[in-house]
C-alpha atoms as a PDB file:
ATOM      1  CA  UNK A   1     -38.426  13.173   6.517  1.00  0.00           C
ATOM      2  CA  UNK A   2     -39.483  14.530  10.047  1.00  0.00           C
ATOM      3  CA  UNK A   3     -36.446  15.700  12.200  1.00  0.00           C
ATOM      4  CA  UNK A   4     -37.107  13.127  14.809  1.00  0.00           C
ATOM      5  CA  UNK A   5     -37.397  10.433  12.375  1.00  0.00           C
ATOM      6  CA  UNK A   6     -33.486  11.628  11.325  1.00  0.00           C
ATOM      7  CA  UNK A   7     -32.272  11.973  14.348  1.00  0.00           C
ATOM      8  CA  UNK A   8     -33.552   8.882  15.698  1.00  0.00           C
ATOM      9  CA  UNK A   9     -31.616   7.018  12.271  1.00  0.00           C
ATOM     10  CA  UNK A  10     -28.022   8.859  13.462  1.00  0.00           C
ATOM     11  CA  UNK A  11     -28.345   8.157  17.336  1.00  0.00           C
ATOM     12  CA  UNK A  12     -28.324   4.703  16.097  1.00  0.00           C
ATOM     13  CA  UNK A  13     -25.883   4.874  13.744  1.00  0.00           C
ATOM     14  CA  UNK A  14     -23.521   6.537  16.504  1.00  0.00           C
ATOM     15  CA  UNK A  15     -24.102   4.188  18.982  1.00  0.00           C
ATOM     16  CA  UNK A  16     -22.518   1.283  16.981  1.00  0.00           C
ATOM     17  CA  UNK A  17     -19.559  -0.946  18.315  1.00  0.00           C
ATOM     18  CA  UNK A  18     -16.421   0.072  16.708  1.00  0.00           C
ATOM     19  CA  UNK A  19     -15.071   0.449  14.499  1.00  0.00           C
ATOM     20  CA  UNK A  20     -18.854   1.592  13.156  1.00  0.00           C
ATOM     21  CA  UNK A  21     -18.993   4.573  15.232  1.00  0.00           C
ATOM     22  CA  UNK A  22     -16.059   5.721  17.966  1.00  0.00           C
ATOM     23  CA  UNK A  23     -19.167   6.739  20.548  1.00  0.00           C
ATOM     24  CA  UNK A  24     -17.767   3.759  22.937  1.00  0.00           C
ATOM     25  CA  UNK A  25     -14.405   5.297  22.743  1.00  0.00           C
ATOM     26  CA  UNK A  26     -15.360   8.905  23.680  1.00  0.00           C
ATOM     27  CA  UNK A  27     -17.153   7.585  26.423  1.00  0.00           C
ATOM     28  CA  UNK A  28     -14.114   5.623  27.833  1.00  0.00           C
ATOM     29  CA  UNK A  29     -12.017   8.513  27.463  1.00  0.00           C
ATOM     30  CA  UNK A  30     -13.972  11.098  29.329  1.00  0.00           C
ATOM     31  CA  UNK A  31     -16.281   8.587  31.840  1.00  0.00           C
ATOM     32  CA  UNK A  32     -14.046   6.033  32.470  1.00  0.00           C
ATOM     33  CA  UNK A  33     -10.654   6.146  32.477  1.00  0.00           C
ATOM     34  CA  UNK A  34     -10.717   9.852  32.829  1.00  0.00           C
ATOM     35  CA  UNK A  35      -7.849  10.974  30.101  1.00  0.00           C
ATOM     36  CA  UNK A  36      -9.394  12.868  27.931  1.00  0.00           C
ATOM     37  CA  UNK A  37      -7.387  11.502  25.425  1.00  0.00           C
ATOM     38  CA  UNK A  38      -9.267   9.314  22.588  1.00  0.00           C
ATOM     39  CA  UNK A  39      -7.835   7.187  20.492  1.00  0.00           C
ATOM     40  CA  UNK A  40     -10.121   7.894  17.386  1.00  0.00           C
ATOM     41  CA  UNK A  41     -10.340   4.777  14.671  1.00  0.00           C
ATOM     42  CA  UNK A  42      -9.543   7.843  11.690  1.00  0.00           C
ATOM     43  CA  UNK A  43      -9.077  11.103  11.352  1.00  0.00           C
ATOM     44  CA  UNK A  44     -11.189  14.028  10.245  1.00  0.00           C
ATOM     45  CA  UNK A  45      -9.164  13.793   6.948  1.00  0.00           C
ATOM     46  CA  UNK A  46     -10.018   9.838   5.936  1.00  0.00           C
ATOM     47  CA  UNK A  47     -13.788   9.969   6.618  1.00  0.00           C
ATOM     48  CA  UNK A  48     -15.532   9.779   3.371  1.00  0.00           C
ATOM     49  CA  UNK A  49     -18.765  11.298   1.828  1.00  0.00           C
ATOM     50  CA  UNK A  50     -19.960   7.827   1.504  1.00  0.00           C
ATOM     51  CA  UNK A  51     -19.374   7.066   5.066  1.00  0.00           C
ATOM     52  CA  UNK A  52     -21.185  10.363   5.694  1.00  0.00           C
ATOM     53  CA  UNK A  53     -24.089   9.607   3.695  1.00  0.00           C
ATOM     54  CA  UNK A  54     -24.567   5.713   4.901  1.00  0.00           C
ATOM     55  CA  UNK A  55     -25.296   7.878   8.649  1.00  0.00           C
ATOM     56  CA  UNK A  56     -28.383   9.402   7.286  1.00  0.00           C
ATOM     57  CA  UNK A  57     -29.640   6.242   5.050  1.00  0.00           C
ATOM     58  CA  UNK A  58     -32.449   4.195   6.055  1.00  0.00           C
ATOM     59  CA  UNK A  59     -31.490   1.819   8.701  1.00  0.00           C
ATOM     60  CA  UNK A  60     -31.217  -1.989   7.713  1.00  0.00           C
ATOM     61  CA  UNK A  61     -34.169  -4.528   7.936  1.00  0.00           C
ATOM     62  CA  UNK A  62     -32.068  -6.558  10.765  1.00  0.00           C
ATOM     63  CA  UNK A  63     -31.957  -3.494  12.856  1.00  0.00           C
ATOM     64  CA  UNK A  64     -33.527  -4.456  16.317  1.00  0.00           C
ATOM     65  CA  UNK A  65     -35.267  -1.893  16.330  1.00  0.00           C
ATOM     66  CA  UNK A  66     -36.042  -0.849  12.782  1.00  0.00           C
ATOM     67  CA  UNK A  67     -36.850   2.885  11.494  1.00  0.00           C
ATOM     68  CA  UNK A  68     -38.771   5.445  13.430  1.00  0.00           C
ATOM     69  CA  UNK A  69     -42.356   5.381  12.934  1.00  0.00           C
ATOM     70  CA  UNK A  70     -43.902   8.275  13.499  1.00  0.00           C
END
């Protein structure tokens, strides 16, 4: 699989609303409110390989805007 093509799949996975992805809650936490303090969804210790793996899987056929094509 071409980098791009990968990257492309975990840009979208990362920019899911919660609690998919805690990109929106970063963002609020630096940009927004300014505190610098994020209140994650889970810590480093209860993310799972399988939630690891689903990041780099193809994306689903509902997906607006599908897989890369390249």
């Amino acid at each position: 699989m071409p980098c791009l093509a990968l990257r492309y799949r975990l840009s979208q996975r990362c920019m899911r609303p919660p609690p998919f992805s805690d990109f929106f809650e970063g963002i609020r936490s630096v940009l927004i409110d300014k505190d610098h303090k994020p209140v994650w969804s889970a810590s480093l210790e209860d993310v799972r390989d399988e939630t690891i793996d689903a990041f780099f899987a193809p994306l689903e056929a509902t997906h607006p805007r599908g897989e890369l094509v390249l």
